[in-house]
N, C-alpha and C. Protein backbone atom coordinates (compact mmCIF):
# COMPACT_ATOMS: atom_id res chain seq x y z
N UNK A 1 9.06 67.53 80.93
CA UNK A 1 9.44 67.28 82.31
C UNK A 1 8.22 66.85 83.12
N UNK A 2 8.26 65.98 84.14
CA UNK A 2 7.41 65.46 84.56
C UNK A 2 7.15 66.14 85.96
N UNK A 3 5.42 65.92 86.35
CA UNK A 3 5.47 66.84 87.67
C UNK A 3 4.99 65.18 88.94
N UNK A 4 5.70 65.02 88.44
CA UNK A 4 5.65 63.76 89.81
C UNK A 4 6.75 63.87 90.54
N UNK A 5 6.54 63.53 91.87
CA UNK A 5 7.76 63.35 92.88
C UNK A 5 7.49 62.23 93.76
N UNK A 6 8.73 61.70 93.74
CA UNK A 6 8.46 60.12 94.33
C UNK A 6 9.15 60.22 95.61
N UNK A 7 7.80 59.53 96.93
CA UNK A 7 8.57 59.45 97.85
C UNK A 7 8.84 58.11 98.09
N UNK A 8 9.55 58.26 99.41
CA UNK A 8 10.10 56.71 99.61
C UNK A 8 9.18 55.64 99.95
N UNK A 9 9.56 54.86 99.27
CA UNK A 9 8.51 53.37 99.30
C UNK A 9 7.05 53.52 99.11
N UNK A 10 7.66 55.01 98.04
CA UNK A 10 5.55 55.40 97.20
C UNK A 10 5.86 55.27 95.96
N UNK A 11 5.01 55.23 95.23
CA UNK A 11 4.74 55.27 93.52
C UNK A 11 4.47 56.82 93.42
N UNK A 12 4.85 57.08 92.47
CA UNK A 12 4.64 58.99 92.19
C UNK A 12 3.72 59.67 92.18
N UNK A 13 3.44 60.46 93.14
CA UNK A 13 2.53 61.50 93.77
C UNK A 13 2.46 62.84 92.89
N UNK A 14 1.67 63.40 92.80
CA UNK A 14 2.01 64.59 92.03
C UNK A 14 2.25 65.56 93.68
N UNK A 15 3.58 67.25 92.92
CA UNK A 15 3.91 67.66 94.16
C UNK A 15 2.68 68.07 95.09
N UNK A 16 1.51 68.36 94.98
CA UNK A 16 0.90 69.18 96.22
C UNK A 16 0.45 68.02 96.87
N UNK A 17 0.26 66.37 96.85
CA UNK A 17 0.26 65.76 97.71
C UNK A 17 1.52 65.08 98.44
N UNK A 18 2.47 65.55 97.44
CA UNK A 18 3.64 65.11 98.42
C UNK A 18 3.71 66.21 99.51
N UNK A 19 3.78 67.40 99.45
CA UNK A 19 4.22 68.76 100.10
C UNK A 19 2.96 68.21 101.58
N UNK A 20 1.87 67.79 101.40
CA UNK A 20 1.05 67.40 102.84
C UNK A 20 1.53 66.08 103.09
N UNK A 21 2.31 65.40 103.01
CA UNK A 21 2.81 64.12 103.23
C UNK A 21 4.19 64.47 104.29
N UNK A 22 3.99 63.86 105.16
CA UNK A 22 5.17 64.17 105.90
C UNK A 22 5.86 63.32 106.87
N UNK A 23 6.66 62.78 107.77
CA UNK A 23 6.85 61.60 108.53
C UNK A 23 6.95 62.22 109.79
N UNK A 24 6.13 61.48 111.05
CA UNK A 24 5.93 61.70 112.43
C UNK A 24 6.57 60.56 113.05
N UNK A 25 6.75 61.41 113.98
CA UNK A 25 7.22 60.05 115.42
C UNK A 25 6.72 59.69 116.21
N UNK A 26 6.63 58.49 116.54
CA UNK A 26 5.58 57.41 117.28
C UNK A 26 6.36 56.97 118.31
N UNK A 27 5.42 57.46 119.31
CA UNK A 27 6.59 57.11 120.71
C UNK A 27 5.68 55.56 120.92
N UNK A 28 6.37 54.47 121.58
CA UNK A 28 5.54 53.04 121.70
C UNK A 28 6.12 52.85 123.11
N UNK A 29 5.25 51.74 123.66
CA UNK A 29 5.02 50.93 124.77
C UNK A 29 6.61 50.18 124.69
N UNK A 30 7.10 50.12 125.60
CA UNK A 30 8.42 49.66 126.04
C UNK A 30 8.30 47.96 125.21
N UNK A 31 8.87 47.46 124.08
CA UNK A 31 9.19 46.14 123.71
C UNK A 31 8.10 46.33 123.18
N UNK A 32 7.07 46.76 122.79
CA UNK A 32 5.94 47.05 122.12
C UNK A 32 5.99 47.61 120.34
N UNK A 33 7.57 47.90 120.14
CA UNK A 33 7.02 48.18 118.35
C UNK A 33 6.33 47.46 117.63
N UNK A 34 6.86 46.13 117.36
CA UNK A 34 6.17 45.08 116.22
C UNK A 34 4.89 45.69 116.04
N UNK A 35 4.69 45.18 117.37
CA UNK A 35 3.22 45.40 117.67
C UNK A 35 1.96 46.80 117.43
N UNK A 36 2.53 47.74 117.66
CA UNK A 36 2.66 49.46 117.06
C UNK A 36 2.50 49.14 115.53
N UNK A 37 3.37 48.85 115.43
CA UNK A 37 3.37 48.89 113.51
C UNK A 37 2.58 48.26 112.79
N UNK A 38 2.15 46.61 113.13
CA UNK A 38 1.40 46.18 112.92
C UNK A 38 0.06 46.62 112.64
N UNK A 39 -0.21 47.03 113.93
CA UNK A 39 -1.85 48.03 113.95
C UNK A 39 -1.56 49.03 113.33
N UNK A 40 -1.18 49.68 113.31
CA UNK A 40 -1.00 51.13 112.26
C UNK A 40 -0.62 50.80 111.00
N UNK A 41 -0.15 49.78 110.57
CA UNK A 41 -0.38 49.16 108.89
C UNK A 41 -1.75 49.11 109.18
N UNK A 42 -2.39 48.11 109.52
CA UNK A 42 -4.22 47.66 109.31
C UNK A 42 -4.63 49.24 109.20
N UNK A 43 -4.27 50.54 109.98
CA UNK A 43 -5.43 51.87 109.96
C UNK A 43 -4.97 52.06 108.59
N UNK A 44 -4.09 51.77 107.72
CA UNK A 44 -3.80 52.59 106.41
C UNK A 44 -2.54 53.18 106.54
N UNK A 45 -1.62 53.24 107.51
CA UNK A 45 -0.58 54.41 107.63
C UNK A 45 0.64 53.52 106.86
N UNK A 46 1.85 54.03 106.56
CA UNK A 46 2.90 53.56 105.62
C UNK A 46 3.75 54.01 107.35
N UNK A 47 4.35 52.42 107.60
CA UNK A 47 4.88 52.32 109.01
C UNK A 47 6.12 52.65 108.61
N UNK A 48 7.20 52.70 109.03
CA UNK A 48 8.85 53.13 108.77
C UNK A 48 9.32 52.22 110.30
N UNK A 49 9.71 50.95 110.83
CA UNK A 49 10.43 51.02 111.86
C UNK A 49 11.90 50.56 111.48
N UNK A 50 13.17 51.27 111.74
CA UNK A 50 14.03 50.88 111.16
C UNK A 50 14.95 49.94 112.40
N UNK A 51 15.39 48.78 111.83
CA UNK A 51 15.91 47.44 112.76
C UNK A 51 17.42 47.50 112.09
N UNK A 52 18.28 46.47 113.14
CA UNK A 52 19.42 46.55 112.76
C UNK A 52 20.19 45.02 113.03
N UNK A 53 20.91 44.77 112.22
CA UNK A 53 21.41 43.29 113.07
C UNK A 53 22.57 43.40 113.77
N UNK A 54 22.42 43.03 114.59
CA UNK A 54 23.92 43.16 115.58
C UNK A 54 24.29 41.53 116.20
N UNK A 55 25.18 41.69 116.43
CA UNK A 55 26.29 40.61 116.58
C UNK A 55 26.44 40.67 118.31
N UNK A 56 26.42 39.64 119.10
CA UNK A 56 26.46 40.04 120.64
C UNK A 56 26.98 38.39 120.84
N UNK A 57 27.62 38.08 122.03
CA UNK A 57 28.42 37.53 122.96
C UNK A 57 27.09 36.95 123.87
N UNK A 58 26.47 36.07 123.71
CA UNK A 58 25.78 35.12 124.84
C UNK A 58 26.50 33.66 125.09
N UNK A 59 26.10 34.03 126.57
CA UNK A 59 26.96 32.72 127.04
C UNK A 59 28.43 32.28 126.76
N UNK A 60 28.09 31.41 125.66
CA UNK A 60 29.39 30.58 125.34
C UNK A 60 29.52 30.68 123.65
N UNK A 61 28.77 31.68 123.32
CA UNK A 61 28.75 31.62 121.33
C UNK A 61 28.06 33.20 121.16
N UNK A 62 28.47 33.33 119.88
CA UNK A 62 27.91 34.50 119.00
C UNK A 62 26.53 34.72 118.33
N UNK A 63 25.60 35.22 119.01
CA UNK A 63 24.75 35.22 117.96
C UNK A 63 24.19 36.44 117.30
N UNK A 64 23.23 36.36 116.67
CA UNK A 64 22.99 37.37 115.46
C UNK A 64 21.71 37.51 115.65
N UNK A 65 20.83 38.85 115.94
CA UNK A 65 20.24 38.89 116.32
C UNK A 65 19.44 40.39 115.32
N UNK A 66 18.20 40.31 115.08
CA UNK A 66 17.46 41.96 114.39
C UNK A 66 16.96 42.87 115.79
N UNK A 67 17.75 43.46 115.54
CA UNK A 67 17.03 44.97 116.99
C UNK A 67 16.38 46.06 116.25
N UNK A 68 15.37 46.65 117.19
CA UNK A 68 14.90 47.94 116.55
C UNK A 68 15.80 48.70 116.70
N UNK A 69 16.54 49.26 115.76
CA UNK A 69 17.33 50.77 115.95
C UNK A 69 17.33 51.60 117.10
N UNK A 70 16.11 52.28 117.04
CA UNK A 70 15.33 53.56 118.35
C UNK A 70 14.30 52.74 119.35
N UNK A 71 14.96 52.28 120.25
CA UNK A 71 13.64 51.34 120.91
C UNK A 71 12.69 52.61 121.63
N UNK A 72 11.67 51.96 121.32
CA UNK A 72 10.05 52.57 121.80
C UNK A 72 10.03 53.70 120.91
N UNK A 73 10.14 53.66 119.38
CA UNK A 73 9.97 54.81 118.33
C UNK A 73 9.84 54.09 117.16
N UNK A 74 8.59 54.91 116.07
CA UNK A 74 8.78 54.44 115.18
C UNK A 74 8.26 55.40 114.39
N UNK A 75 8.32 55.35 112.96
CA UNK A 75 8.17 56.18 112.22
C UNK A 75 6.85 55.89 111.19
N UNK A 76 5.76 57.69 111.27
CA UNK A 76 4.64 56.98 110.02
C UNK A 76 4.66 57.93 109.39
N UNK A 77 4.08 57.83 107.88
CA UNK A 77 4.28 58.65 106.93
C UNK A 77 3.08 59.13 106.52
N UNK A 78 2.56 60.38 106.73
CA UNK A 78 1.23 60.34 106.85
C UNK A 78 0.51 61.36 105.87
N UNK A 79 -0.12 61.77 104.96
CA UNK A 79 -0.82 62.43 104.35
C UNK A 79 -1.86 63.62 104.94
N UNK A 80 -1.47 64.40 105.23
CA UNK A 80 -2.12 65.20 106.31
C UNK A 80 -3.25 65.76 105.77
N UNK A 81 -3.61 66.13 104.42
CA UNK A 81 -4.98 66.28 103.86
C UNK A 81 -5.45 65.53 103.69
N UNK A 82 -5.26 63.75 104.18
CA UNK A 82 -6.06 62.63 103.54
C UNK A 82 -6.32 61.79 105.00
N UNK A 83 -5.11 62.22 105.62
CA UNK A 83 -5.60 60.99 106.78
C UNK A 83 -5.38 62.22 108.71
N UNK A 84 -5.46 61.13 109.38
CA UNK A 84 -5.75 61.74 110.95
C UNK A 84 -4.84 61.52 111.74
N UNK A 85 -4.39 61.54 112.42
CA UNK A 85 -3.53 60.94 113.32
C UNK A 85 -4.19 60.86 114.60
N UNK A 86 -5.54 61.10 114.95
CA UNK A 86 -6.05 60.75 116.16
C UNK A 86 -6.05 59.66 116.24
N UNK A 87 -5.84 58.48 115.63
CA UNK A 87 -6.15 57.14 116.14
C UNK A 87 -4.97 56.35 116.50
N UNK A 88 -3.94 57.37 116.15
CA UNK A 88 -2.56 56.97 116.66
C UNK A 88 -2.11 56.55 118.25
N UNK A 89 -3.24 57.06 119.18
CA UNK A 89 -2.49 57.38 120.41
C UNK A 89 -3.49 56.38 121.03
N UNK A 90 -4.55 55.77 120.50
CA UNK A 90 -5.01 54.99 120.89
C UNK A 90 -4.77 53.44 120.29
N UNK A 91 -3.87 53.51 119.21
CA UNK A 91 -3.41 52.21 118.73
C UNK A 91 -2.60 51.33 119.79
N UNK A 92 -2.93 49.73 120.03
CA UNK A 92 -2.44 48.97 120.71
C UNK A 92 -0.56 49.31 120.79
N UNK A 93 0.09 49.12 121.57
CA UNK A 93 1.15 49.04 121.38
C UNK A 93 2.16 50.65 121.55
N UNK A 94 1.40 51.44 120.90
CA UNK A 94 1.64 52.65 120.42
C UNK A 94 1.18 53.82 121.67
N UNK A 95 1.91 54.80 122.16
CA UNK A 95 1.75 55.77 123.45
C UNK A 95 0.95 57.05 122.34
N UNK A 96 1.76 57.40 121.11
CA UNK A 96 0.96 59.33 120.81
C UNK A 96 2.28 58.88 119.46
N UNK A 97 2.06 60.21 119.13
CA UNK A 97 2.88 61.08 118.42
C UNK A 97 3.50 62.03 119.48
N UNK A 98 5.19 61.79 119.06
CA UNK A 98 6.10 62.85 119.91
C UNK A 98 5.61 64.54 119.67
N UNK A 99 5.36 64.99 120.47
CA UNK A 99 5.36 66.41 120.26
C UNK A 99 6.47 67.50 120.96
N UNK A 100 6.29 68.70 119.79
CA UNK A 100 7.31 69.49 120.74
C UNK A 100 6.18 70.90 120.72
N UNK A 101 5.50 70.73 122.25
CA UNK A 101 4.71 71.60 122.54
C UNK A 101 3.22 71.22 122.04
N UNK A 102 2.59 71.84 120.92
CA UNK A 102 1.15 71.37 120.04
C UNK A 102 1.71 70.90 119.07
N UNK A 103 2.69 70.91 118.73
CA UNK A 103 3.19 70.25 117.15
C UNK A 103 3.77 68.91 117.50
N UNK A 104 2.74 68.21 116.66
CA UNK A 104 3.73 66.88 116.60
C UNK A 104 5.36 67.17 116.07
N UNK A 105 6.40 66.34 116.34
CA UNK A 105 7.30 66.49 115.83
C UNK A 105 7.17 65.71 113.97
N UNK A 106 8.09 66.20 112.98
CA UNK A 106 8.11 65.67 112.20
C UNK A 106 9.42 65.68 111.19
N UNK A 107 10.00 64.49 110.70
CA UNK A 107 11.38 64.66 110.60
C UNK A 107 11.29 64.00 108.70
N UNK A 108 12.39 65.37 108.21
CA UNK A 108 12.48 65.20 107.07
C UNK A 108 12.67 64.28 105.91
N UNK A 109 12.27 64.13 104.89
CA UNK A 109 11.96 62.98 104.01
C UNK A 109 13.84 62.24 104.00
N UNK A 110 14.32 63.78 103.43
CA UNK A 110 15.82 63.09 103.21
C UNK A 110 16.60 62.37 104.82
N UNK A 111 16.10 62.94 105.90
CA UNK A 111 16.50 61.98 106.84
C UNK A 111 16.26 60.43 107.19
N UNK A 112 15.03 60.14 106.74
CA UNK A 112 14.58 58.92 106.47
C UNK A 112 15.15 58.31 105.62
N UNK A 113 15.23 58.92 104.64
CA UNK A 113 16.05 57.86 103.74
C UNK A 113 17.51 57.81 103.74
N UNK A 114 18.33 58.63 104.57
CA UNK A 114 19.45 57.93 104.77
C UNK A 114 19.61 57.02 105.45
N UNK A 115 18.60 56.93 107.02
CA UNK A 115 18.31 55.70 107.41
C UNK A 115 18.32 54.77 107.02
N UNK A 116 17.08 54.59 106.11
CA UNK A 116 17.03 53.64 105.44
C UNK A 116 18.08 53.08 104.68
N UNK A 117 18.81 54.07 104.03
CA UNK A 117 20.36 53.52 103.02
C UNK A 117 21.31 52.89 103.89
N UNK A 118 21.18 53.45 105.57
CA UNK A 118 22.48 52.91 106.10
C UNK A 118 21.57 51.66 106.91
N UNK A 119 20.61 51.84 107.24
CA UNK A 119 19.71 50.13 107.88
C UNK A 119 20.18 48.83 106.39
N UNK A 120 19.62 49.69 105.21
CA UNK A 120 19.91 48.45 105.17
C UNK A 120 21.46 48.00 104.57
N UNK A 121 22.55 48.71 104.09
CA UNK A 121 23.79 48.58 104.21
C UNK A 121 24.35 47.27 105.04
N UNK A 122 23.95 47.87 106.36
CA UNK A 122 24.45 47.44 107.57
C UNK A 122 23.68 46.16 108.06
N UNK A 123 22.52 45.44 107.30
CA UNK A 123 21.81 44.04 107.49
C UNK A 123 22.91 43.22 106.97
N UNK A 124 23.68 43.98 106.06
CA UNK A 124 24.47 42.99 105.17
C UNK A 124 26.15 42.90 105.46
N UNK A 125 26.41 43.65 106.29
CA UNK A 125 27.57 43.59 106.97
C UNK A 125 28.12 42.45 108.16
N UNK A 126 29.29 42.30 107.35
CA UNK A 126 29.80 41.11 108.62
C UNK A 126 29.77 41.91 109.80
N UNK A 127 29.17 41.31 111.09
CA UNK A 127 28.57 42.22 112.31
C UNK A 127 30.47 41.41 113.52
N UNK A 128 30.55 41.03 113.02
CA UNK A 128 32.12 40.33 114.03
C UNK A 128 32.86 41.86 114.73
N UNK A 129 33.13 41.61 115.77
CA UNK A 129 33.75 42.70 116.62
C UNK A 129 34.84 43.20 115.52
N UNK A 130 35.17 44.24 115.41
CA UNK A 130 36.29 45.27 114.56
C UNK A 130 37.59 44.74 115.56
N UNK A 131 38.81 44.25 115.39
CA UNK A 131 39.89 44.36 115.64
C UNK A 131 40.92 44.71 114.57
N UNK A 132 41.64 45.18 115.72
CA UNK A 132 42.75 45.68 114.84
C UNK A 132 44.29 45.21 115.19
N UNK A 133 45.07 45.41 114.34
CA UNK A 133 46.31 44.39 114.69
C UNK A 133 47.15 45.23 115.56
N UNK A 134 47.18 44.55 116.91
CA UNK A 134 47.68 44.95 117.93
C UNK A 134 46.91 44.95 119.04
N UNK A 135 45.81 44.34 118.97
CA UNK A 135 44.86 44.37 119.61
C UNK A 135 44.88 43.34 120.94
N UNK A 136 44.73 43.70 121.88
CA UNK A 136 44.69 42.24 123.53
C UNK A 136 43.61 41.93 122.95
N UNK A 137 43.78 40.45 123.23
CA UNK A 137 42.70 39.48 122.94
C UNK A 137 42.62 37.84 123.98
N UNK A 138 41.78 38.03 124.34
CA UNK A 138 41.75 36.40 125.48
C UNK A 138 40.68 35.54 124.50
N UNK A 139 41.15 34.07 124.56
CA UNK A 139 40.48 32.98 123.54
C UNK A 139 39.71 32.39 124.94
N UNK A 140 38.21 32.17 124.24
CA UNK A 140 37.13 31.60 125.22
C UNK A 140 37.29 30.09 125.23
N UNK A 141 37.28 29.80 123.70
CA UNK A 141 36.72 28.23 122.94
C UNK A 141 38.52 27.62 122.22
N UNK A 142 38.49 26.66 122.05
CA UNK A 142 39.30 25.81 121.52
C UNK A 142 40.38 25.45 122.41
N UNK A 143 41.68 24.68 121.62
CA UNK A 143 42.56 24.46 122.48
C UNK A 143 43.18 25.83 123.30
N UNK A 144 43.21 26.82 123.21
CA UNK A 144 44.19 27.73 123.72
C UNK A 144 42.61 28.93 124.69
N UNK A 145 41.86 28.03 124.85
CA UNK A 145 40.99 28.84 125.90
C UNK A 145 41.73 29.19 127.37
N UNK A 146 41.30 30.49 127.49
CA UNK A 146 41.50 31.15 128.86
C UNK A 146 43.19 31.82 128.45
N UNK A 147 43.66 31.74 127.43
CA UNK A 147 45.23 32.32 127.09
C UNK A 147 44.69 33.93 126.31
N UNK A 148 45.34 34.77 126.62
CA UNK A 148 45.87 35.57 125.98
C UNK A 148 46.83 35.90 124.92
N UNK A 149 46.23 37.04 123.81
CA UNK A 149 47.32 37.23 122.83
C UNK A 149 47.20 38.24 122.30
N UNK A 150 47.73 38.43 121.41
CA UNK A 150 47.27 39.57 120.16
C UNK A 150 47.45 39.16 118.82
N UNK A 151 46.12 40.56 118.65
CA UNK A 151 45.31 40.50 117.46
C UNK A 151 46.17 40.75 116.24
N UNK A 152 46.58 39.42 115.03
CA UNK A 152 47.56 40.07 114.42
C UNK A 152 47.00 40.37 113.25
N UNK A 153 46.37 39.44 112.44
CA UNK A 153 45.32 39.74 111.29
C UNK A 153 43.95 38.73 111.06
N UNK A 154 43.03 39.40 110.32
CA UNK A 154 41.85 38.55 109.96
C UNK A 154 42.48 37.49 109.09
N UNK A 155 42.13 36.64 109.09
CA UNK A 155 42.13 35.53 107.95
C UNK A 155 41.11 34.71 107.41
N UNK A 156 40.34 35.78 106.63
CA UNK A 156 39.56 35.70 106.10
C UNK A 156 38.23 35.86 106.60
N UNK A 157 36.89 35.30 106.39
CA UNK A 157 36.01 36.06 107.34
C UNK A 157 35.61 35.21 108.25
N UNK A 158 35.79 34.12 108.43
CA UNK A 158 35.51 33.41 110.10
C UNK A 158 37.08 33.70 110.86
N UNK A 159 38.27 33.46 110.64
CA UNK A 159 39.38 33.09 111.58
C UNK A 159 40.14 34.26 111.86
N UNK A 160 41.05 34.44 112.80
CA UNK A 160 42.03 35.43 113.35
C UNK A 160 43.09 34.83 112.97
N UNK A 161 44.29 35.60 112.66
CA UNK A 161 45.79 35.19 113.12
C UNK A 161 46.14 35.89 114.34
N UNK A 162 46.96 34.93 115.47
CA UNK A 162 47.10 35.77 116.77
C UNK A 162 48.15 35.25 117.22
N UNK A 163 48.66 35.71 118.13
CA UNK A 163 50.02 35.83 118.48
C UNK A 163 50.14 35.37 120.00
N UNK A 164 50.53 34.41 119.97
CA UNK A 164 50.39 34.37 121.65
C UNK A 164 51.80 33.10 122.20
N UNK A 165 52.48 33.33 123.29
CA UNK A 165 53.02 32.95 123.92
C UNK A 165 53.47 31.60 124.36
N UNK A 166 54.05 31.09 123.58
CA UNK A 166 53.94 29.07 123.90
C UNK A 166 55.50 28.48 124.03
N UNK A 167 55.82 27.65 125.13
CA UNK A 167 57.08 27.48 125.07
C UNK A 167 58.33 28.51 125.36
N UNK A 168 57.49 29.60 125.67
CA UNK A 168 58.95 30.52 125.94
C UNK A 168 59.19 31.26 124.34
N UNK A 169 58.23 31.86 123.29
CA UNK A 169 58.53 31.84 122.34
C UNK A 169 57.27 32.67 121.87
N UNK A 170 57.04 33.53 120.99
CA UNK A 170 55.93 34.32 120.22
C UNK A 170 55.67 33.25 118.81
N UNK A 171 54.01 32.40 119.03
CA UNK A 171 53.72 31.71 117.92
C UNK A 171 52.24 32.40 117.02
N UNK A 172 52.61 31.89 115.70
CA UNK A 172 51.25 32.52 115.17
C UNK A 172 50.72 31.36 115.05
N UNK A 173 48.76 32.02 115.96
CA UNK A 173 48.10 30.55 115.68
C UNK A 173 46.73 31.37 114.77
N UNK A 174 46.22 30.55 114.06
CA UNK A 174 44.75 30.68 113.29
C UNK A 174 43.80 29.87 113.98
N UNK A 175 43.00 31.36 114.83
CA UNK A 175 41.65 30.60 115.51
C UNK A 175 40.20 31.32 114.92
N UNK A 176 39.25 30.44 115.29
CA UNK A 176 37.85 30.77 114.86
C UNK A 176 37.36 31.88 115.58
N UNK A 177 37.26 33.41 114.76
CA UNK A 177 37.20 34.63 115.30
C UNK A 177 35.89 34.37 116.48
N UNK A 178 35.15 34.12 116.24
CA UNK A 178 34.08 33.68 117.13
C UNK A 178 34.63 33.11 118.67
N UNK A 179 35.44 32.55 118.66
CA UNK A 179 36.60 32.08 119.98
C UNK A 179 37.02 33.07 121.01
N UNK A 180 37.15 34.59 120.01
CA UNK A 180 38.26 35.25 120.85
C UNK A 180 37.30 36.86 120.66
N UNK A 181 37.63 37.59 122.83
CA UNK A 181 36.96 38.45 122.82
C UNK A 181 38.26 39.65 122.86
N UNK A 182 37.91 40.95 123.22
CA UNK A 182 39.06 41.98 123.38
C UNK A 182 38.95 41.64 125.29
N UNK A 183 40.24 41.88 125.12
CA UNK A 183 40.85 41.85 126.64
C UNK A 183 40.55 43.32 127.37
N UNK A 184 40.43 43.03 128.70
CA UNK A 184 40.61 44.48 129.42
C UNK A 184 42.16 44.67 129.49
């Protein structure tokens, strides 16, 4: 049996340097992570900031966009018999380490890595608003802009089937999901 234990995004440590290895929280300068992390890679530290892609409504189209998860937080993984964390609070970008009281805060290995399992899950997920059939829906783009309908099914992963009102009559039309938002 082997006495290595592997942490995340390390090569195998034997246990008494994993057991001083631990992950802290990095409070940062408002729109300032990149930048945080950046410099604290160059001191040596193993950065953690976890981002997310989300799907948002500008203007007149959909776009797709990477956000930090926890804005103004980030996560370092730090070796506490090997390295310092004083140079943390003076890193560009970067405010301290969160504390609760004299203790930095510090949050468990297995919490990180579910993060990580569901960050990156969720890079790879169609990010399109969730509807469901029955859903109010008003069309922005195409012929039937500014009409109302409902949400009857996906058809497939760009289009809707929807239901809406023409002639005095309930028609099913197939529009480009991107077209159509949820109604108040």
């Amino acid at each position: 049996m082997s006495n290595t234990v592997t942490a995340i995004g390390q090569r195998n440590i034997d246990p008494a340097s994993a057991a001083q290895r631990c992950w802290y929280v990095v409070s940062c300068k408002p729109r300032q992570e990149l930048q945080a992390q950046e410099n604290l890679r160059r001191q040596g530290f193993e950065v953690y900031l976890p981002r997310l892609k989300v799907r948002q409504r500008r203007r007149d189209r959909w776009v797709e966009s990477v956000q930090v998860l926890f804005p103004r937080y980030l996560f370092v993984h730090v070796d506490r018999a090997a390295q310092s964390t004083a140079s943390i609070r003076s890193t560009r970008g970067a405010v301290g380490l969160v504390r609760f009281g004299a203790e930095p805060a510090t949050v468990p290995n297995r919490v990180i890595a579910a993060i990580i399992e569901r960050e990156d899950a969720g890079l790879d997920d169609d990010l399109q608003p969730a509807f469901q059939s029955g859903d109010p829906v008003r069309m922005l783009e195409g012929p039937f802009a500014g009409m109302d309908g409902i949400f009857a099914s996906a058809d497939g992963e760009k289009r809707a089937v929807l239901l809406i009102e023409l002639l005095g009559k309930t028609n099913r039309v197939r529009v480009d999901r991107d077209w159509i938002i949820r109604a108040a």
